[in-house]
C-alpha atoms as a PDB file:
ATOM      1  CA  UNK A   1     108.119  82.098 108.326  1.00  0.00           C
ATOM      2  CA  UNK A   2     107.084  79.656 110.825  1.00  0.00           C
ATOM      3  CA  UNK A   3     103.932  81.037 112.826  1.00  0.00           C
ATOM      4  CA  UNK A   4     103.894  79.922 116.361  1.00  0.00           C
ATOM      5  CA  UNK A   5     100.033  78.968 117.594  1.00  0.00           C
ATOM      6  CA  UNK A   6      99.640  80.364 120.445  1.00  0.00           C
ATOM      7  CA  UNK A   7      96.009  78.298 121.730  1.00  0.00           C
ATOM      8  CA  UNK A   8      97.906  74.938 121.218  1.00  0.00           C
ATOM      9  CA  UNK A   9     100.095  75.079 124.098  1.00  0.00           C
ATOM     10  CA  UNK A  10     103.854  74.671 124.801  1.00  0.00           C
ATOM     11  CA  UNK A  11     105.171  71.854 127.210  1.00  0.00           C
ATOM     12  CA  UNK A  12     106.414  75.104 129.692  1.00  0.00           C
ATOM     13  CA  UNK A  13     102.469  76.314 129.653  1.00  0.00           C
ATOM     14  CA  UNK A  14     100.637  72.809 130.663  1.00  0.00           C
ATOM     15  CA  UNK A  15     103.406  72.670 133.183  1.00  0.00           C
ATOM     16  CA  UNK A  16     102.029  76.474 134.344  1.00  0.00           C
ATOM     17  CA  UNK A  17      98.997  75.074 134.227  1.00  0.00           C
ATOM     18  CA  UNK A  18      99.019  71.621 136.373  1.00  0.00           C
ATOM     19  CA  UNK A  19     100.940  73.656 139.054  1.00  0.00           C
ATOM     20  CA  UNK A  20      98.400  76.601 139.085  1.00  0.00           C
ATOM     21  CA  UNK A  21      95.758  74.159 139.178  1.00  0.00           C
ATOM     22  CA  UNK A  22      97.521  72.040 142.026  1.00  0.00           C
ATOM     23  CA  UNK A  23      98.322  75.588 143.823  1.00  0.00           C
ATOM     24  CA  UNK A  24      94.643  76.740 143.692  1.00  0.00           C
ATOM     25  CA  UNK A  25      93.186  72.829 144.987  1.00  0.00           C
ATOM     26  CA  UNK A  26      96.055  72.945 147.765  1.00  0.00           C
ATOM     27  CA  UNK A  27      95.012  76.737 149.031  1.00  0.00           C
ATOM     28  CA  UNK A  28      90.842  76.085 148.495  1.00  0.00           C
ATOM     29  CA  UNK A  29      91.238  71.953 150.886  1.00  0.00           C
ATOM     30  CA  UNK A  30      93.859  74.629 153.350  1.00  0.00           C
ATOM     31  CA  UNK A  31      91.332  77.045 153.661  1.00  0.00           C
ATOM     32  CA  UNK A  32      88.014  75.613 152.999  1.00  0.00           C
ATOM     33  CA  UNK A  33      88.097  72.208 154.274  1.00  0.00           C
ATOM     34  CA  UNK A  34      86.680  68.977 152.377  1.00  0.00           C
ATOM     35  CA  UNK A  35      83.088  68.134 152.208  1.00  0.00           C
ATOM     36  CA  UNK A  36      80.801  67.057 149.433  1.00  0.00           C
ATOM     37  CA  UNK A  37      81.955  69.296 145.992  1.00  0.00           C
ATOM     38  CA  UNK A  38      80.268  69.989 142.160  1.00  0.00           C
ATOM     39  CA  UNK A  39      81.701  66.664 140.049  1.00  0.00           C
ATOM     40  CA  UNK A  40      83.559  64.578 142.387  1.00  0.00           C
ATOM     41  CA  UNK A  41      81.527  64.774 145.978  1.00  0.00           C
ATOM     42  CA  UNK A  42      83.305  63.398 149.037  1.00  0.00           C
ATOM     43  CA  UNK A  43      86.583  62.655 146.642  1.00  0.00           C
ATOM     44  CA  UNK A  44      89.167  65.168 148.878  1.00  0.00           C
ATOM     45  CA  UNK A  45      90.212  67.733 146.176  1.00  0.00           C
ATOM     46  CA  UNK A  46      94.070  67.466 146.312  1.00  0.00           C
ATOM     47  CA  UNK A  47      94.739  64.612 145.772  1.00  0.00           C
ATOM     48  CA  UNK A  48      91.982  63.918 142.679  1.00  0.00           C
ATOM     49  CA  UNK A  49      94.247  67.220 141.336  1.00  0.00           C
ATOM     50  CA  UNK A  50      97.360  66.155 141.928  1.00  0.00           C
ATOM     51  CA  UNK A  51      96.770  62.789 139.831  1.00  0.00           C
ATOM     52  CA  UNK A  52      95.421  65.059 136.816  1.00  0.00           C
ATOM     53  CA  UNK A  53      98.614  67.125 137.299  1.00  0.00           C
ATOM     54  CA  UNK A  54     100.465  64.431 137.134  1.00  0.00           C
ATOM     55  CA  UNK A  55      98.325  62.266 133.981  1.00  0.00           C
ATOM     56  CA  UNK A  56      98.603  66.022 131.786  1.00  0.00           C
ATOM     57  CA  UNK A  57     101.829  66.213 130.251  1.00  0.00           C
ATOM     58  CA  UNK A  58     101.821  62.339 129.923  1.00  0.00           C
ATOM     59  CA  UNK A  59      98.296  61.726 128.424  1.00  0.00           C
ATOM     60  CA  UNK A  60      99.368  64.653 125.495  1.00  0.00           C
ATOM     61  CA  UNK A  61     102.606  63.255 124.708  1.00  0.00           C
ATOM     62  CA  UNK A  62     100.613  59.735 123.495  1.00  0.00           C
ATOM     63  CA  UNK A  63      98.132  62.022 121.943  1.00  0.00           C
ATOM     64  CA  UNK A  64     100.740  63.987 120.201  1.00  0.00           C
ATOM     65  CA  UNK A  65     103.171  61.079 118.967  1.00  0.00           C
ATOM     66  CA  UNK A  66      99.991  58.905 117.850  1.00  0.00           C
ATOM     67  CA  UNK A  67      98.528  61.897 115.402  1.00  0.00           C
ATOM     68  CA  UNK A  68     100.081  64.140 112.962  1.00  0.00           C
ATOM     69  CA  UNK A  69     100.231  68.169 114.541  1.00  0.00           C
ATOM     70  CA  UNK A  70      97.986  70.609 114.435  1.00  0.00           C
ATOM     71  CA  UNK A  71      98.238  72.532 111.689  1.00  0.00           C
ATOM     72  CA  UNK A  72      96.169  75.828 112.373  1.00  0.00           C
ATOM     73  CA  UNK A  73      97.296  78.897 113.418  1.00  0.00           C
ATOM     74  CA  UNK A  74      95.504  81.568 115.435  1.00  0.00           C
ATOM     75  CA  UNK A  75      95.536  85.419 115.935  1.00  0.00           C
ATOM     76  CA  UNK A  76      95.171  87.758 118.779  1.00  0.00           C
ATOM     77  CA  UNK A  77      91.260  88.750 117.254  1.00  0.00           C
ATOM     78  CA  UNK A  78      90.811  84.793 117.318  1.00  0.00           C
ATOM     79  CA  UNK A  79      92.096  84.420 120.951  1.00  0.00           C
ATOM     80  CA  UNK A  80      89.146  87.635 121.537  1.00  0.00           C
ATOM     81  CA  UNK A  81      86.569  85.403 119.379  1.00  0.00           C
ATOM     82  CA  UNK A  82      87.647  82.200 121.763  1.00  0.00           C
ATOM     83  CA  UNK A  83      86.658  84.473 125.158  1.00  0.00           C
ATOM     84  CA  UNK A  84      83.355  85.565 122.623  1.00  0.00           C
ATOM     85  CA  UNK A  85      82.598  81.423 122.235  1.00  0.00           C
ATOM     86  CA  UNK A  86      83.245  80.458 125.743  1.00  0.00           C
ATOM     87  CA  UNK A  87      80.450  83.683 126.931  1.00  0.00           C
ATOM     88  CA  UNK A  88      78.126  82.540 124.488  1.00  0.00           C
ATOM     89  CA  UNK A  89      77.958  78.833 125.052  1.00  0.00           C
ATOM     90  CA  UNK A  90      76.978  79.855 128.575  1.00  0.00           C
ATOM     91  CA  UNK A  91      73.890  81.378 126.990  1.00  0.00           C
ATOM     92  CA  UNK A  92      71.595  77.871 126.543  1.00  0.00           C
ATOM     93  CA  UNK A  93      73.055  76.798 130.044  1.00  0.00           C
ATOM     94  CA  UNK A  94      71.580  79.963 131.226  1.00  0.00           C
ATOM     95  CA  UNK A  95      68.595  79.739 129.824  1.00  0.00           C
ATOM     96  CA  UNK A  96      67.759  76.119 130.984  1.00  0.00           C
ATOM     97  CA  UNK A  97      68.581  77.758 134.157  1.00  0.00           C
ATOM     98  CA  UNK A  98      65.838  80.462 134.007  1.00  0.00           C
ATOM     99  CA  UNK A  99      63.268  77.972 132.718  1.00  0.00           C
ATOM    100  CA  UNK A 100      64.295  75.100 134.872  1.00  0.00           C
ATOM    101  CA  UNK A 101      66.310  76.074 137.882  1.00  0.00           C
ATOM    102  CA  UNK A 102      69.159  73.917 138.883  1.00  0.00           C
ATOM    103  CA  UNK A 103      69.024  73.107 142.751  1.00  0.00           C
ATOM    104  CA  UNK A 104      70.384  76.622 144.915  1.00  0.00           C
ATOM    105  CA  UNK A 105      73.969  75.371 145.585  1.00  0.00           C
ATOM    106  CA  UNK A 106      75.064  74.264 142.006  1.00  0.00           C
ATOM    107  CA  UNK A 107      78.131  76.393 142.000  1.00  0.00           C
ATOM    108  CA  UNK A 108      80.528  77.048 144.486  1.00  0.00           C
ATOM    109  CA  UNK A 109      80.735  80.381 145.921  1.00  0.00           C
ATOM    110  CA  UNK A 110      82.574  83.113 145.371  1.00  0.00           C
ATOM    111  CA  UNK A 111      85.656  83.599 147.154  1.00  0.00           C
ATOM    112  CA  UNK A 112      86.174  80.109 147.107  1.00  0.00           C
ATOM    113  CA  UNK A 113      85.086  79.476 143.237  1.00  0.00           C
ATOM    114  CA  UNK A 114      88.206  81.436 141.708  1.00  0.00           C
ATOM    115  CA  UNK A 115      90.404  78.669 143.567  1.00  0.00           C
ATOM    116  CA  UNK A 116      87.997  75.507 143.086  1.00  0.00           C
ATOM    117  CA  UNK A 117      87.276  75.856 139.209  1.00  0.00           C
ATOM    118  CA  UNK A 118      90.475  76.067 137.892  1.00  0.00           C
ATOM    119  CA  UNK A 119      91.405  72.997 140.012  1.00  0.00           C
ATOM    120  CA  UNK A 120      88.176  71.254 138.609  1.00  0.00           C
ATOM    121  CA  UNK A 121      88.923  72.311 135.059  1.00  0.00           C
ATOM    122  CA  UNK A 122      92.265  70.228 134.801  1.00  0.00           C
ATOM    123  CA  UNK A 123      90.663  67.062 135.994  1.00  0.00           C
ATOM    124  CA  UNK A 124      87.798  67.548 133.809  1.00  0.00           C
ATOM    125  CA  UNK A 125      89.729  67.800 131.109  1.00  0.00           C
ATOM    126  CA  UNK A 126      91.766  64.575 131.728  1.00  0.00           C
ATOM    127  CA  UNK A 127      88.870  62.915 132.903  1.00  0.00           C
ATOM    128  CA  UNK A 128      86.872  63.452 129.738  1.00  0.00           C
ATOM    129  CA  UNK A 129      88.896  65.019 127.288  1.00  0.00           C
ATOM    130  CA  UNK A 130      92.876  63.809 127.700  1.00  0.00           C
ATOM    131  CA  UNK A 131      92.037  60.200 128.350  1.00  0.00           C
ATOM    132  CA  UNK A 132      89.485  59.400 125.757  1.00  0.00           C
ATOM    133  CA  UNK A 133      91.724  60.987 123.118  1.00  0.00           C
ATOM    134  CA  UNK A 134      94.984  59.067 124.340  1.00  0.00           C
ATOM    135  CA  UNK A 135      92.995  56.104 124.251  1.00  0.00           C
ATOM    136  CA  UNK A 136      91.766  56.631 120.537  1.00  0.00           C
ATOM    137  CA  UNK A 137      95.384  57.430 119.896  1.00  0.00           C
ATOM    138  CA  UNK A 138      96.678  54.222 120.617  1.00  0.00           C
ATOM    139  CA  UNK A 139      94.454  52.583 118.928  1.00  0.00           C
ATOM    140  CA  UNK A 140      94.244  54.311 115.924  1.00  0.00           C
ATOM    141  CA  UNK A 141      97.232  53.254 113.508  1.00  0.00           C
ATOM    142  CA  UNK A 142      96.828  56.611 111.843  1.00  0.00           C
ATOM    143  CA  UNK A 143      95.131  59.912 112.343  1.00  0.00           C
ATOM    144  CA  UNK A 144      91.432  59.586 111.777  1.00  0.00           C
ATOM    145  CA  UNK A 145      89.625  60.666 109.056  1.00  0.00           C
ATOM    146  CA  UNK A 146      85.771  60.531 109.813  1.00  0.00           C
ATOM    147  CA  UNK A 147      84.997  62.849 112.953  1.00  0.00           C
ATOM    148  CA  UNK A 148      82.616  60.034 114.651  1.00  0.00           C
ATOM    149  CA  UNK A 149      85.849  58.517 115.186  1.00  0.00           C
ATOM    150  CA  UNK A 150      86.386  61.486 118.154  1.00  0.00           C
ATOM    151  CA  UNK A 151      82.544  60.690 119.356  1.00  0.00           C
ATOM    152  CA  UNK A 152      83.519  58.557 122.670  1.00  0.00           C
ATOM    153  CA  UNK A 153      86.013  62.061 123.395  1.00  0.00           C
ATOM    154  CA  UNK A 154      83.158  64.092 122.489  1.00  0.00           C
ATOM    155  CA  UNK A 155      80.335  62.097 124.491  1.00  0.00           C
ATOM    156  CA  UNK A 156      82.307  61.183 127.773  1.00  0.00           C
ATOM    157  CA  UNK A 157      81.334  64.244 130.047  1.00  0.00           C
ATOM    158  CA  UNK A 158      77.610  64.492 128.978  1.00  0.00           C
ATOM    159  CA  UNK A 159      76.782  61.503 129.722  1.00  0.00           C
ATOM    160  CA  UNK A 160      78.227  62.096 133.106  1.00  0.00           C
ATOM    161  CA  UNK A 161      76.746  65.444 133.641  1.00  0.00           C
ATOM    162  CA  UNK A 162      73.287  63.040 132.326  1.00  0.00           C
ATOM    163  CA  UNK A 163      74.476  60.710 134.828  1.00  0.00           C
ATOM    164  CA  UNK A 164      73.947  63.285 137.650  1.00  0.00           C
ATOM    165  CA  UNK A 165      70.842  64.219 136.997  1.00  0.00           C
ATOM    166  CA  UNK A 166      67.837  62.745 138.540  1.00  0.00           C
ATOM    167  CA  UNK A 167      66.151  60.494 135.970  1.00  0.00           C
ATOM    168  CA  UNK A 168      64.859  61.140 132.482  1.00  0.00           C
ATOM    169  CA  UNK A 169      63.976  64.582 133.032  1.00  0.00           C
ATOM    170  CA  UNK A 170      63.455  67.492 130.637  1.00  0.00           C
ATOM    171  CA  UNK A 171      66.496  69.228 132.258  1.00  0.00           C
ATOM    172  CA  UNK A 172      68.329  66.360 132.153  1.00  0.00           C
ATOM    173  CA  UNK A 173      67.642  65.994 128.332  1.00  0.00           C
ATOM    174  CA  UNK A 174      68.620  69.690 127.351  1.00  0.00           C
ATOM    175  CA  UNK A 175      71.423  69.546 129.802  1.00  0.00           C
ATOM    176  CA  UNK A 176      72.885  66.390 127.899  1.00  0.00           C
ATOM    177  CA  UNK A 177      72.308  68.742 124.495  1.00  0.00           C
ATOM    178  CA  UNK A 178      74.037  71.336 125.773  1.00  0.00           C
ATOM    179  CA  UNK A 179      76.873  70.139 127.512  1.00  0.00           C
ATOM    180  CA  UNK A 180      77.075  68.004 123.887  1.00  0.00           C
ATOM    181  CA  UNK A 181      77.497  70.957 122.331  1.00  0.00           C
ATOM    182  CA  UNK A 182      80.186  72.773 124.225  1.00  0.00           C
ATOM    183  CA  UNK A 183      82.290  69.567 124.177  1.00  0.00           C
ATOM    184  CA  UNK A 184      81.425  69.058 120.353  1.00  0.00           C
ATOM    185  CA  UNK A 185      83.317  72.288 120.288  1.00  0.00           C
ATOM    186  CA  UNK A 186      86.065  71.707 122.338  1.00  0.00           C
ATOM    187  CA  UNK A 187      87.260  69.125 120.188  1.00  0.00           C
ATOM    188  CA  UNK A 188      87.036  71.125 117.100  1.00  0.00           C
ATOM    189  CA  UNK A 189      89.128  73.219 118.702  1.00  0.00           C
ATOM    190  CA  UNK A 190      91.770  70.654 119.614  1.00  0.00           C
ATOM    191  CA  UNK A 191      91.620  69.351 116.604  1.00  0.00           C
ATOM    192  CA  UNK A 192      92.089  72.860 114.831  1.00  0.00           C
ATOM    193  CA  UNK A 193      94.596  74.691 117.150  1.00  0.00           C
ATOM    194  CA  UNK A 194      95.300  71.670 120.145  1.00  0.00           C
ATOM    195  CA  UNK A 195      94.486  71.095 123.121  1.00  0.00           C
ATOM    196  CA  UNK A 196      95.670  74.053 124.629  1.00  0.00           C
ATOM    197  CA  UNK A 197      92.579  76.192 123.099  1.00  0.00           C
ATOM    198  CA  UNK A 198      90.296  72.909 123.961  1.00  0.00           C
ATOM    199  CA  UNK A 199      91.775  74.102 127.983  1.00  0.00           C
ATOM    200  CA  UNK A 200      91.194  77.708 127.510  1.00  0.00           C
ATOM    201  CA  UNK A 201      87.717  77.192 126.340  1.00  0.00           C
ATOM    202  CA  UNK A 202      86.499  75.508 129.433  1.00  0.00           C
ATOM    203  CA  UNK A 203      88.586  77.777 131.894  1.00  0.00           C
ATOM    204  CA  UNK A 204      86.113  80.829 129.698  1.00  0.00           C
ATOM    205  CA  UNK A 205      83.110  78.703 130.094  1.00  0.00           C
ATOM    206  CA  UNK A 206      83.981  78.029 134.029  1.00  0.00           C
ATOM    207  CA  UNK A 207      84.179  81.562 134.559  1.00  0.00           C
ATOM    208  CA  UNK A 208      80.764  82.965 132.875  1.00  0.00           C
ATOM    209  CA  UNK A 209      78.830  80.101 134.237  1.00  0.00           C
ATOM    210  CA  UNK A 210      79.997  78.897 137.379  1.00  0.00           C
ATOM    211  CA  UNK A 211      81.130  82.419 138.813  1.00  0.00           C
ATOM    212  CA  UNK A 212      79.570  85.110 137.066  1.00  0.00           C
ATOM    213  CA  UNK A 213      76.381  83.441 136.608  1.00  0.00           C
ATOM    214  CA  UNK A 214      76.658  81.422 139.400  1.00  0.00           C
ATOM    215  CA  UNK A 215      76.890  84.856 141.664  1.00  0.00           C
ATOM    216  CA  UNK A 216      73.684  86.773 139.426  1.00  0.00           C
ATOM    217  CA  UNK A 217      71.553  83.538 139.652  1.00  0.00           C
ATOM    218  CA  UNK A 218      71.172  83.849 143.637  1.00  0.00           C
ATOM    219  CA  UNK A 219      69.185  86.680 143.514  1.00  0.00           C
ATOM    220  CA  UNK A 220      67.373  86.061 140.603  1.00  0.00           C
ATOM    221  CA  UNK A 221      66.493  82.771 141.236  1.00  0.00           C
ATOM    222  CA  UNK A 222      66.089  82.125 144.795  1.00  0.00           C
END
């Protein structure tokens, strides 16, 4: 019997997703105005969403007609062990945190966060994730074999997150290790189960560290 993979997405569910994303950027620039925002500053939200939205289903059709499918199949205890991962990769963020502190007003805020970092998540995931992998698609006559193949996918957002960093810095190093890590994973995990599990990992990740954490570290920090 054919097992249906529930982490790798159906067309319906990245549909769900672009307009809950879209929803959440149109409610947070209605409510909360524009100004200067985590990962894409004076950029107004919307529209930077709206073009994600719009590059989603696109971006995995190339990905999905250039390589062969994913194969792997995943239970309900794995779909618990993905919300265990997502928790625990927030655990060497947290603790560069505590050593280092990142400046006050990293995160966004809570009400506000549950509507900005879904939004954020879907053009992060184009940005670094959907793009580079579309791009290695095309070019790629057939699926790859060696993994280093997948590094520019893998390598895109720390080097940004690097990028925004000031300088050389001992933060900046272990953020670029662990940020390398979490998106070392993510593509495992498209590779393994697609890209829908690759999505769900950051929206798990998102939630520890940028609003659970990001409401704790207030008081403990500052």
């Amino acid at each position: 019997m054919h097992q249906i993979n529930p982490l790798r997405g159906s067309k319906l569910g990245y549909v769900v997703f672009a307009i809950a994303a879209t929803a959440c950027a149109a409610v947070f620039s209605l409510v909360y105005g524009q100004g200067p925002l985590p990962g894409i500053g004076h950029m107004p939200l919307l529209p930077v969403v709206v073009i994600a939205a719009g590059a989603l289903l696109p971006l995995l059709n190339i990905i999905e007609t250039r390589q062969s499918k994913n194969t792997g199949t995943i239970s309900m205890v794995a779909i618990s062990g993905l919300c265990v991962l997502g928790c625990v990769l927030t655990l060497p963020a947290i603790l560069i945190d505590l050593a280092i502190p990142f400046p006050q007003d990293l995160n966004v805020p809570l009400p506000e966060a549950l509507l900005f970092y879904p939004a954020i998540a879907l053009v992060a995931e184009v940005t670094f994730h959907l793009i580079p992998l579309a791009v290695l698609s095309v070019i790629a006559s057939r699926r790859p074999s060696s993994p280093l193949v997948f590094l520019p996918a893998i390598a895109a957002e720390p080097l940004f997150q690097f990028a925004l960093n000031s300088g050389a810095t001992l933060q900046s190093w272990l953020v670029l290790g662990n940020v390398s890590l979490i998106s070392t994973v993510q593509i495992w995990l498209f590779l393994r189960f697609g890209a829908g599990s690759m999505i769900a990992l950051r929206l798990i990740y998102y939630l520890c560290w940028h609003v659970l954490w990001g409401l704790q570290r207030q008081s403990l920090l500052f």
